[in-house]
N, C-alpha and C. Protein backbone atom coordinates (compact mmCIF):
# COMPACT_ATOMS: atom_id res chain seq x y z
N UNK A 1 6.85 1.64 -14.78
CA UNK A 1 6.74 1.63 -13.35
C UNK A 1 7.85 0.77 -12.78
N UNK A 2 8.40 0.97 -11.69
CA UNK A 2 9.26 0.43 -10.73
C UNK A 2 8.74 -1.12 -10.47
N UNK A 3 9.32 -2.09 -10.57
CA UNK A 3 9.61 -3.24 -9.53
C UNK A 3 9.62 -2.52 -8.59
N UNK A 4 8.28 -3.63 -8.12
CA UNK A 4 7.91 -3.37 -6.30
C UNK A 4 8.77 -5.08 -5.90
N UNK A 5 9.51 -4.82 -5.00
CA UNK A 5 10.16 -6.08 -4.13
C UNK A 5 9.42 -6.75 -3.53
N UNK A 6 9.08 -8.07 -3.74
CA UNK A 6 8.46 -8.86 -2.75
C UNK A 6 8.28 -8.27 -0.95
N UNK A 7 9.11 -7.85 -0.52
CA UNK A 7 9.09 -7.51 1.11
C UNK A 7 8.25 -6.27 1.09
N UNK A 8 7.96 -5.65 -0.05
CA UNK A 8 7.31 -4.32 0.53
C UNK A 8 5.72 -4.51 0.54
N UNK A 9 5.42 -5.90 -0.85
CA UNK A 9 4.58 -6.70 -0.63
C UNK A 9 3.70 -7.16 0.86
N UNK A 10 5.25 -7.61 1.19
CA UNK A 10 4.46 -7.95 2.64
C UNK A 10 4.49 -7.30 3.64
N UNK A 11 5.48 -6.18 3.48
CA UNK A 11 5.44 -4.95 4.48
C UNK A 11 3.78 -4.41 4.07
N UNK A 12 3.20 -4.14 2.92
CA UNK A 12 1.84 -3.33 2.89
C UNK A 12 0.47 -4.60 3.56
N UNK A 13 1.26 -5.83 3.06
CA UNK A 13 -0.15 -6.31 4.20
C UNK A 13 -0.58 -6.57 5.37
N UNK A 14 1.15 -6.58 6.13
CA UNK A 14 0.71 -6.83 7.11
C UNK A 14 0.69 -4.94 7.91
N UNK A 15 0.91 -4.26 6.69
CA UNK A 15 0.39 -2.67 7.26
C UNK A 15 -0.95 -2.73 7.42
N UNK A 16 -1.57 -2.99 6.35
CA UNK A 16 -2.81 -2.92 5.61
C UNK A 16 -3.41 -4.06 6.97
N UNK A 17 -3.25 -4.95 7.21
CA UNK A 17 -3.66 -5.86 8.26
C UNK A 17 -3.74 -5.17 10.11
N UNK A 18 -2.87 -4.62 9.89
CA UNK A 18 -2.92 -3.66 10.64
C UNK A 18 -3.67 -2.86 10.65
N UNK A 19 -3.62 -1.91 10.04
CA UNK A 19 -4.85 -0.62 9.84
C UNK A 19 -6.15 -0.91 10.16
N UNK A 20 -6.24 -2.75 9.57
CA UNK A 20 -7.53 -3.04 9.16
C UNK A 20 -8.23 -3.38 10.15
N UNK A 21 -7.63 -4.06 11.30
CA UNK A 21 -8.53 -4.45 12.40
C UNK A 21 -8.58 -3.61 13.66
N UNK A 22 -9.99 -3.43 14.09
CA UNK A 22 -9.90 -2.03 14.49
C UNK A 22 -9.66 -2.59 15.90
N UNK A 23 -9.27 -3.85 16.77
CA UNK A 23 -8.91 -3.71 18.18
C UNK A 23 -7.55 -3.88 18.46
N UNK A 24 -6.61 -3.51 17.60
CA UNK A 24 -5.01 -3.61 16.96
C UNK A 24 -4.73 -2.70 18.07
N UNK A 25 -5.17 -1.47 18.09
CA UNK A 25 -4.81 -0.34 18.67
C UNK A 25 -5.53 -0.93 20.43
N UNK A 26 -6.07 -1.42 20.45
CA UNK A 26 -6.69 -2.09 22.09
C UNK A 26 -5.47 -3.06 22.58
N UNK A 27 -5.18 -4.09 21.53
CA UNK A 27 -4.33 -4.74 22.19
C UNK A 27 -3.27 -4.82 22.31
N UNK A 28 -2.36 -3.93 21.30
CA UNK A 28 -1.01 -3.56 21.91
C UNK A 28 -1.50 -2.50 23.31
N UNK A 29 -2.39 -1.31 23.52
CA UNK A 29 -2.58 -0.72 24.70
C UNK A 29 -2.74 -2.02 26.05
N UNK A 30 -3.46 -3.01 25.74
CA UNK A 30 -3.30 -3.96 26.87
C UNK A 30 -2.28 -4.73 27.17
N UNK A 31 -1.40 -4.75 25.99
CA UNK A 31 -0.27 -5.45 26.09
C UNK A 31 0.89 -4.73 27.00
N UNK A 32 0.91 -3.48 26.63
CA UNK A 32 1.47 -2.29 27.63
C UNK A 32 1.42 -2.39 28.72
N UNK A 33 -0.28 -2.05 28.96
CA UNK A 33 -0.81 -2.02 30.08
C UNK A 33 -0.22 -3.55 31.23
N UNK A 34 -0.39 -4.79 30.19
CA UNK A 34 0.66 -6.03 31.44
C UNK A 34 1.71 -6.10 31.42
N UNK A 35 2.23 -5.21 30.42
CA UNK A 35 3.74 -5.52 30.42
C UNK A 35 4.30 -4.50 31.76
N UNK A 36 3.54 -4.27 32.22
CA UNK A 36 4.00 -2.96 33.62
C UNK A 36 3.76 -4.62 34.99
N UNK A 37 2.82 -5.40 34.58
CA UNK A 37 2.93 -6.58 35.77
C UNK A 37 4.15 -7.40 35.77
N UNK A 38 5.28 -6.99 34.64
CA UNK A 38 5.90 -7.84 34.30
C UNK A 38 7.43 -6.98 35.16
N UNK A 39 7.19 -5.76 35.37
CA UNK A 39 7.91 -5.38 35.81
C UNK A 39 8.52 -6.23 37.23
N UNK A 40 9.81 -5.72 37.32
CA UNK A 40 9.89 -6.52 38.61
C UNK A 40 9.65 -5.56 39.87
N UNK A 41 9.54 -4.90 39.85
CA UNK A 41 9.12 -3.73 41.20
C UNK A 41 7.43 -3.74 40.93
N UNK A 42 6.81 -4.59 40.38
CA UNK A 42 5.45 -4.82 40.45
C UNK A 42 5.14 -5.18 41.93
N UNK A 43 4.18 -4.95 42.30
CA UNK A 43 3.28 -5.39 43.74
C UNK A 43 1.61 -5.47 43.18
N UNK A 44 1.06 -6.65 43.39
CA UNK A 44 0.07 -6.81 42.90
C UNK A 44 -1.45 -6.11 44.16
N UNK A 45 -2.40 -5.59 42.95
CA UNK A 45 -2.96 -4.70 44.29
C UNK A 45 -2.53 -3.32 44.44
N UNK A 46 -1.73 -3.41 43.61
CA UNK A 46 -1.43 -1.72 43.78
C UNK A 46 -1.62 -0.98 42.69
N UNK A 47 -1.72 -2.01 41.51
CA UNK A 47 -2.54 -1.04 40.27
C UNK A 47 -4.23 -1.69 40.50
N UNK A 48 -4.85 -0.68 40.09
CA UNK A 48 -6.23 -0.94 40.03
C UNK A 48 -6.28 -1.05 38.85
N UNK A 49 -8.07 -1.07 37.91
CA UNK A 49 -8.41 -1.20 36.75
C UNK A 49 -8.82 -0.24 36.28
N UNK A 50 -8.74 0.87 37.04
CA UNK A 50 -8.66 2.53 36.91
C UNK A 50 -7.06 2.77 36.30
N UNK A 51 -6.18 2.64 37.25
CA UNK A 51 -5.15 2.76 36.91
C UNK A 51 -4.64 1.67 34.86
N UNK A 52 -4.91 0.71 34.79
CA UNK A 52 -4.96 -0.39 33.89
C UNK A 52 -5.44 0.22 32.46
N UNK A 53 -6.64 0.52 32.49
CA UNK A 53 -6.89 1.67 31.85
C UNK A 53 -6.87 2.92 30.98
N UNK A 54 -6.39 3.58 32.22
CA UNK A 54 -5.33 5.03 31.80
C UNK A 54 -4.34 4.37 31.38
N UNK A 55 -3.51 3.18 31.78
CA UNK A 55 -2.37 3.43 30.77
C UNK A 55 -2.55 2.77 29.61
N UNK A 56 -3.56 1.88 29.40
CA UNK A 56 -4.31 1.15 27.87
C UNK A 56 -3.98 2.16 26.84
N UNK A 57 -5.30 3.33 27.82
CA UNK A 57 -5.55 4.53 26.51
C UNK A 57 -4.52 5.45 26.34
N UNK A 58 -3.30 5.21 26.97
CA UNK A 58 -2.12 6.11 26.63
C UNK A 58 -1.61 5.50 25.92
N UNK A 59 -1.29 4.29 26.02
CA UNK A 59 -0.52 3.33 24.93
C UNK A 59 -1.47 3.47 23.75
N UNK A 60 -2.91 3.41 23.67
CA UNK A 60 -3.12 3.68 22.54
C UNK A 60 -2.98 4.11 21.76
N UNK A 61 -3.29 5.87 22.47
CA UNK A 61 -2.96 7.06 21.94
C UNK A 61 -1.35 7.48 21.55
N UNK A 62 -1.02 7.06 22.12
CA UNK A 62 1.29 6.84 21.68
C UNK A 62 1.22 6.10 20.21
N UNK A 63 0.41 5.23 20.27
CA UNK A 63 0.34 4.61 18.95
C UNK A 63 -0.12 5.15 17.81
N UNK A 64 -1.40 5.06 18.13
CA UNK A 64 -1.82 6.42 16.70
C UNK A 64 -0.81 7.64 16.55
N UNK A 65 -0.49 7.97 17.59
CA UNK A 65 0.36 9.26 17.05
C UNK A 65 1.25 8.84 16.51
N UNK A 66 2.23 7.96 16.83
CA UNK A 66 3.70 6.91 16.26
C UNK A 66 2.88 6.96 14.48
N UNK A 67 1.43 5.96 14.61
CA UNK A 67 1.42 5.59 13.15
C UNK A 67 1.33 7.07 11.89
N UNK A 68 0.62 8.12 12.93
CA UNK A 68 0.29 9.11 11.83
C UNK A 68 1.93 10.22 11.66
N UNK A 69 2.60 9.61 12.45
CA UNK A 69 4.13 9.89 12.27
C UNK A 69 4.61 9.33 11.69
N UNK A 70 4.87 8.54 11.32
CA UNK A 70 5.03 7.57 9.87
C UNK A 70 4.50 7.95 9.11
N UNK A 71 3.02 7.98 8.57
CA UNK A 71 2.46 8.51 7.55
C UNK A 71 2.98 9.34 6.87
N UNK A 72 2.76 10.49 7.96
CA UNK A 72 3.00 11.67 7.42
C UNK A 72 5.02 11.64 6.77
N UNK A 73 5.41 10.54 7.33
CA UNK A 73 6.92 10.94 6.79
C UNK A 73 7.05 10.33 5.51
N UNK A 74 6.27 9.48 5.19
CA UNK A 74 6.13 8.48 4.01
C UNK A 74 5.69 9.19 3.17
N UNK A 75 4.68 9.86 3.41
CA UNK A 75 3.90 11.19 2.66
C UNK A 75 4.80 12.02 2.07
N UNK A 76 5.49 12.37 3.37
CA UNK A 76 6.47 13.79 2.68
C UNK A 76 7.67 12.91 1.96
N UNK A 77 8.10 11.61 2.05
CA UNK A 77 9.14 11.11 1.33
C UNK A 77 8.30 11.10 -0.29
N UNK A 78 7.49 10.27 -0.69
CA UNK A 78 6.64 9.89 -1.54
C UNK A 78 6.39 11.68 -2.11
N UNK A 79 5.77 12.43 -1.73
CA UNK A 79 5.85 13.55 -2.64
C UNK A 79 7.00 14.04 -3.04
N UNK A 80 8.32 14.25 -2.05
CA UNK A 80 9.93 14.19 -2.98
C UNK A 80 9.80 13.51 -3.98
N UNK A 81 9.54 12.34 -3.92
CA UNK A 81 10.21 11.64 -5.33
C UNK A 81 9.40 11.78 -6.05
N UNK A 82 8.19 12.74 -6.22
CA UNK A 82 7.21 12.60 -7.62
C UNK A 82 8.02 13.97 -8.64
N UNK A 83 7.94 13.44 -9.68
CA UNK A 83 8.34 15.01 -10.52
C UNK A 83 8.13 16.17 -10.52
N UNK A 84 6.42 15.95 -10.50
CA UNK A 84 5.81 17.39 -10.39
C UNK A 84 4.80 17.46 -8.83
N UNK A 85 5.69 18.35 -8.34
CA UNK A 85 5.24 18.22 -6.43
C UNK A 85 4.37 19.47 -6.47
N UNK A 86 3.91 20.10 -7.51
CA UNK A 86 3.10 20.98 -7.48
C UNK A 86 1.95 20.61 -7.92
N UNK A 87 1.26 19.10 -8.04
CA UNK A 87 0.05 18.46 -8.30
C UNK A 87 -1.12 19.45 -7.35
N UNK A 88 -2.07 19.73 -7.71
CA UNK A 88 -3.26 20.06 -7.11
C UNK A 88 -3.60 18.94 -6.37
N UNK A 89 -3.62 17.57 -6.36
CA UNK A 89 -3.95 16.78 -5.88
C UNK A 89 -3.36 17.02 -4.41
N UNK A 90 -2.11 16.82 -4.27
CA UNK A 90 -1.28 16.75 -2.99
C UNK A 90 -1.47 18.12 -2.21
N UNK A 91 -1.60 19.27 -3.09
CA UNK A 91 -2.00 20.67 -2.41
C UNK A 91 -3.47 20.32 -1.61
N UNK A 92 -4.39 19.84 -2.30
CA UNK A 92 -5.81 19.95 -1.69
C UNK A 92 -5.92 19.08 -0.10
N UNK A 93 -4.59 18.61 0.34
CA UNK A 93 -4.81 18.21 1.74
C UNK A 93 -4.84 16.57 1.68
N UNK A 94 -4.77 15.75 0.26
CA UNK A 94 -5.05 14.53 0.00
C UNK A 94 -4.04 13.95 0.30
N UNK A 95 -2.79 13.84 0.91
CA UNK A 95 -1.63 13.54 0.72
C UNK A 95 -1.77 12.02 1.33
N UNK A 96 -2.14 11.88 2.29
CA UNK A 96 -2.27 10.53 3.04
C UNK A 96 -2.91 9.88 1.99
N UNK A 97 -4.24 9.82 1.75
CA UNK A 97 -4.99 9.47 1.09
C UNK A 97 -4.09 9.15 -0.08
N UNK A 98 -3.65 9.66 -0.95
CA UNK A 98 -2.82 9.13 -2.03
C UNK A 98 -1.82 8.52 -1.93
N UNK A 99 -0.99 8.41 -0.66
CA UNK A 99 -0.25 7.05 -0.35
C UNK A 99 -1.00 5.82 -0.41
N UNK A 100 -2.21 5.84 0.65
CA UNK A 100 -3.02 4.60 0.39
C UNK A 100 -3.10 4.26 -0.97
N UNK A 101 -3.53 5.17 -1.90
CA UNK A 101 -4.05 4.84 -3.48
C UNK A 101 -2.81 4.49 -3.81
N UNK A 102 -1.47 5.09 -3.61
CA UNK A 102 -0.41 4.44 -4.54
C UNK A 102 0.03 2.72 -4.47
N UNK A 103 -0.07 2.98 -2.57
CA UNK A 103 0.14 1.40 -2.01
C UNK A 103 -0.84 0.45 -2.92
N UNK A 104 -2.23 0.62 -2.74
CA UNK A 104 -3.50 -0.14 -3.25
C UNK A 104 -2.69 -0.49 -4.87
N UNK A 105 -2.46 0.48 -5.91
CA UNK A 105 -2.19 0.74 -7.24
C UNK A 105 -1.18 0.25 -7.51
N UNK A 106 0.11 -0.19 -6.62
CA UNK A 106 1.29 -1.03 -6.69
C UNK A 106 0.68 -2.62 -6.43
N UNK A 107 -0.10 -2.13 -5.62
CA UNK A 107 -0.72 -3.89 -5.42
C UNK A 107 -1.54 -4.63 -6.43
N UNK A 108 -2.49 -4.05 -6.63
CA UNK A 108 -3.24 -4.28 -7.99
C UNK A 108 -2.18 -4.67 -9.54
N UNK A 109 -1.12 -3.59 -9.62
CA UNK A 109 -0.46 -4.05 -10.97
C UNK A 109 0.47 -5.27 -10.73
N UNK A 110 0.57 -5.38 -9.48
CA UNK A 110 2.07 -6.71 -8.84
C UNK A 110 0.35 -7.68 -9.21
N UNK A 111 -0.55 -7.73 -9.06
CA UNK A 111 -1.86 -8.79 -9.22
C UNK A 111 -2.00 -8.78 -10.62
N UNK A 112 -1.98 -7.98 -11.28
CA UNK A 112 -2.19 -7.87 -12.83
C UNK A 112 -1.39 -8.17 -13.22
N UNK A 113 0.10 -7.91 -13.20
CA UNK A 113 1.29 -8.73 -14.33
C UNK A 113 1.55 -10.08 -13.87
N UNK A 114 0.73 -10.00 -12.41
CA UNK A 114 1.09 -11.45 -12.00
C UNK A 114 0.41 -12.82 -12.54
N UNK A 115 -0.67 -12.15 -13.64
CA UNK A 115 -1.89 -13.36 -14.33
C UNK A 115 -0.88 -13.50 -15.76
N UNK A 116 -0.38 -12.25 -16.04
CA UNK A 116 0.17 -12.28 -17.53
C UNK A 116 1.72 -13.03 -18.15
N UNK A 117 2.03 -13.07 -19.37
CA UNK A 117 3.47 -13.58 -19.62
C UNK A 117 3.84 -11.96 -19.31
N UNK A 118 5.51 -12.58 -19.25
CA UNK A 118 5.91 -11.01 -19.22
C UNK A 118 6.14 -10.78 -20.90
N UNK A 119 6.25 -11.07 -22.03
CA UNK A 119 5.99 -10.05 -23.30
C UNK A 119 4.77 -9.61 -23.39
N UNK A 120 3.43 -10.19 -23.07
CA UNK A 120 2.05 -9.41 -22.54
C UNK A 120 2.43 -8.60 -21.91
N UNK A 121 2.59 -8.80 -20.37
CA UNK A 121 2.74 -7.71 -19.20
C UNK A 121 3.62 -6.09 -20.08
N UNK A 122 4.71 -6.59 -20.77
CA UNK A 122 5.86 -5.43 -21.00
C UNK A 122 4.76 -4.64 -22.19
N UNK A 123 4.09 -5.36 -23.32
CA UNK A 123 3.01 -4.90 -24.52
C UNK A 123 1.80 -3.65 -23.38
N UNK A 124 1.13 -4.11 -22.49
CA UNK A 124 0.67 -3.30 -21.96
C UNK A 124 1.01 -1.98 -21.30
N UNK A 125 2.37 -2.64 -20.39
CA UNK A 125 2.95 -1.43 -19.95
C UNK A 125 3.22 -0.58 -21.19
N UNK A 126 3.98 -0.92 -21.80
CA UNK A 126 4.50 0.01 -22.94
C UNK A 126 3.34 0.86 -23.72
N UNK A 127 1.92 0.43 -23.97
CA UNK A 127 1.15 0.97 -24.52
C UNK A 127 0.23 1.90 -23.25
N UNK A 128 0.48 1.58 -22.11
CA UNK A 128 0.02 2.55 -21.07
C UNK A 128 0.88 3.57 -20.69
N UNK A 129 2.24 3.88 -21.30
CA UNK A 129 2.71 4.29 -21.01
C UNK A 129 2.85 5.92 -22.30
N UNK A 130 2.30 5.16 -23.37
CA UNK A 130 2.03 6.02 -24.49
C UNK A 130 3.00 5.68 -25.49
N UNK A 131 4.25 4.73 -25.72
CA UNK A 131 4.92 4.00 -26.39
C UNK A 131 3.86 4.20 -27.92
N UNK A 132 4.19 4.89 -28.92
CA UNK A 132 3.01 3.82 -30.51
C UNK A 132 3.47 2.78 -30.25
N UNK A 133 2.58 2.12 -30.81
CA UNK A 133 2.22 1.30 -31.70
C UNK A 133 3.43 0.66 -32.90
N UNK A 134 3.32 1.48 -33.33
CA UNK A 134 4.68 1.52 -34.26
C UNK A 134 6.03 1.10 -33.78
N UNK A 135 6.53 1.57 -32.47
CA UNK A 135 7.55 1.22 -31.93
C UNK A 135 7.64 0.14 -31.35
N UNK A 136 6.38 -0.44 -30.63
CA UNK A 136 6.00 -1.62 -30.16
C UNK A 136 6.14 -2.77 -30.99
N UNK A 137 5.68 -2.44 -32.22
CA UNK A 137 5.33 -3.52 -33.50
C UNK A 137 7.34 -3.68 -33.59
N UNK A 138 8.16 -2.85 -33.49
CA UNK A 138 9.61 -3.07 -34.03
C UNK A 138 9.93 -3.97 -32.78
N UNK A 139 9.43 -3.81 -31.54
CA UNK A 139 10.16 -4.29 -30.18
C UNK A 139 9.50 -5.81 -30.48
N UNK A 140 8.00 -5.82 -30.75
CA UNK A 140 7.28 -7.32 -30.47
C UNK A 140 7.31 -7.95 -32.08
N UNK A 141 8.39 -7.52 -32.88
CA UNK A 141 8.37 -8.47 -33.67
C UNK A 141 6.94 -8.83 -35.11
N UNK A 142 5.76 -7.51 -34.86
CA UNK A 142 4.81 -7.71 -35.20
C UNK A 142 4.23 -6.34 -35.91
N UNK A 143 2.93 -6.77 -35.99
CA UNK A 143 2.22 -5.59 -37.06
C UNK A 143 1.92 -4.37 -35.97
N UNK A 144 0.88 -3.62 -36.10
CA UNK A 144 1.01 -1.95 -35.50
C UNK A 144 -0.56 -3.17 -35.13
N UNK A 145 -1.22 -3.37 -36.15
CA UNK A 145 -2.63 -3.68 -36.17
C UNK A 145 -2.67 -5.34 -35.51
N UNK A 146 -1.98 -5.95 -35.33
CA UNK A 146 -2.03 -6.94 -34.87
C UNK A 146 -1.77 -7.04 -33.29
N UNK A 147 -0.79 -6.06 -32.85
CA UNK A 147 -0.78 -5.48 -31.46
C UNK A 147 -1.34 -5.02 -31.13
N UNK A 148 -2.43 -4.41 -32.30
CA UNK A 148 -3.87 -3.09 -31.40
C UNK A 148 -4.42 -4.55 -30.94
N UNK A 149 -4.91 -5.75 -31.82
CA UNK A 149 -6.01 -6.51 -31.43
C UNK A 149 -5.28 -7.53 -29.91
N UNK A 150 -4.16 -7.37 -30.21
CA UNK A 150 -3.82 -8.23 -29.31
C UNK A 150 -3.57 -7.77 -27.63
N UNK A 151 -3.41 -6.22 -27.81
CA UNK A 151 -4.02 -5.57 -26.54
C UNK A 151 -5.64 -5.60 -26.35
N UNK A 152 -6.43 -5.29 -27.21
CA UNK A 152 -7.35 -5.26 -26.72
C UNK A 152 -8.32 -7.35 -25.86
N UNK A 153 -7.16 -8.10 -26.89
CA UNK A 153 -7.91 -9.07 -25.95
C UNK A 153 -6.89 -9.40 -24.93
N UNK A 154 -5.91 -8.86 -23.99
CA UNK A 154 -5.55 -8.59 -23.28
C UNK A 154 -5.73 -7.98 -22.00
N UNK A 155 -6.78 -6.78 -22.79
CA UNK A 155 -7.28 -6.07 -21.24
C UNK A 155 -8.85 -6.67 -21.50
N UNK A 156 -9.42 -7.06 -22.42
CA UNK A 156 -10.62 -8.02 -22.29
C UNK A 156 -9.84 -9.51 -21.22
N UNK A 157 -9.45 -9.97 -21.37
CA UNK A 157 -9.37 -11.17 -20.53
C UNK A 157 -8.81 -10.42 -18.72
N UNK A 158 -8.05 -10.11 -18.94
CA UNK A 158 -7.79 -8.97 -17.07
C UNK A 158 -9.07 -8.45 -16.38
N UNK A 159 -9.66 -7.94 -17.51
CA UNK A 159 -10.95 -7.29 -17.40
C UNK A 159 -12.06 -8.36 -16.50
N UNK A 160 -12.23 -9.91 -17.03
CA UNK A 160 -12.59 -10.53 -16.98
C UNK A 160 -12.39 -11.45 -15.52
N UNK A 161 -11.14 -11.85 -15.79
CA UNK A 161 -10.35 -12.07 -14.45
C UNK A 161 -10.18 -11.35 -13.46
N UNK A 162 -10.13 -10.10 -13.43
CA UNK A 162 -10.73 -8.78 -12.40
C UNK A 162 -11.72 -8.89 -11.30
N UNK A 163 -12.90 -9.29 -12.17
CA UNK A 163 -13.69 -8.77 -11.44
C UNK A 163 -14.01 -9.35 -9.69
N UNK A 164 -14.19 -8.60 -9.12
CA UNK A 164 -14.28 -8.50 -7.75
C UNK A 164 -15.53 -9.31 -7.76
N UNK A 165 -15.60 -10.86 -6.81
CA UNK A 165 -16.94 -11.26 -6.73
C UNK A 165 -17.08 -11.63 -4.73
């Protein structure tokens, strides 16, 4: 798997921070909505809270559409670069949805190699990747059978450290 860069790190949380709070979309619309008092051809009294309003929920609505315009371009970038773009997955309409999962799944392994050494971290990748055993044992210096045990208390301790409380 790719090195994920620190910035995209924090580009997904403060996405993800975004997404997440649901009056995000209220208060940039109100922010809109005063940034029209800020105008200088403002006259106060001449917008109502009727008027205030309507333009909230337009700014809202500009927004969601902006974000699911992004999506969707991230979407269609992200399925270019997969090998096989003829996945059933991406056909069945999931496409958004599996950006989220990839974002989530980059985050999780940047959390997982981030507990490990990196000759652990590289032993796992390599054996998730379908690497033998055999080839591993020439790279790590070690037995075929001594790397089986030493993955398995590897993803026993992650396993452990994992868990969501």
């Amino acid at each position: 798997m790719a090195y994920i860069p620190p910035s995209w790190e924090a580009y997904e949380r403060l996405q993800r921070k975004l997404s997440s709070i649901n009056c995000t979309a209220q208060a940039a619309a109100l922010e809109e909505a005063l940034s029209v008092i800020l105008q200088p051809d403002f006259v106060p009294g001449a917008v109502d809270e009727v008027e205030f309003l309507r333009v909230a929920a337009s700014a809202a609505r500009q927004d969601r559409h902006r974000v699911a315009l992004l999506r969707h371009a991230h979407a269609a970038a992200a399925a270019q670069c997969l090998p096989n773009t003829g996945d059933d997955k991406l056909e069945s309409g999931s496409g958004a949805s599996s950006l989220d999962d990839a974002v989530h799944a980059r985050k999780e392994l940047a959390r997982l190699a981030a507990m490990l050494r990196e000759p652990d971290w590289e032993l796992l990748t390599g054996v998730a990747a379908g690497v033998s055993y055999g080839e591993l044992a020439r790279e790590h210096a070690s037995s075929a059978a001594a790397l089986r045990s030493r993955v398995c208390r590897l993803r026993d301790a992650l396993t452990d450290r994992s868990v969501v409380k």
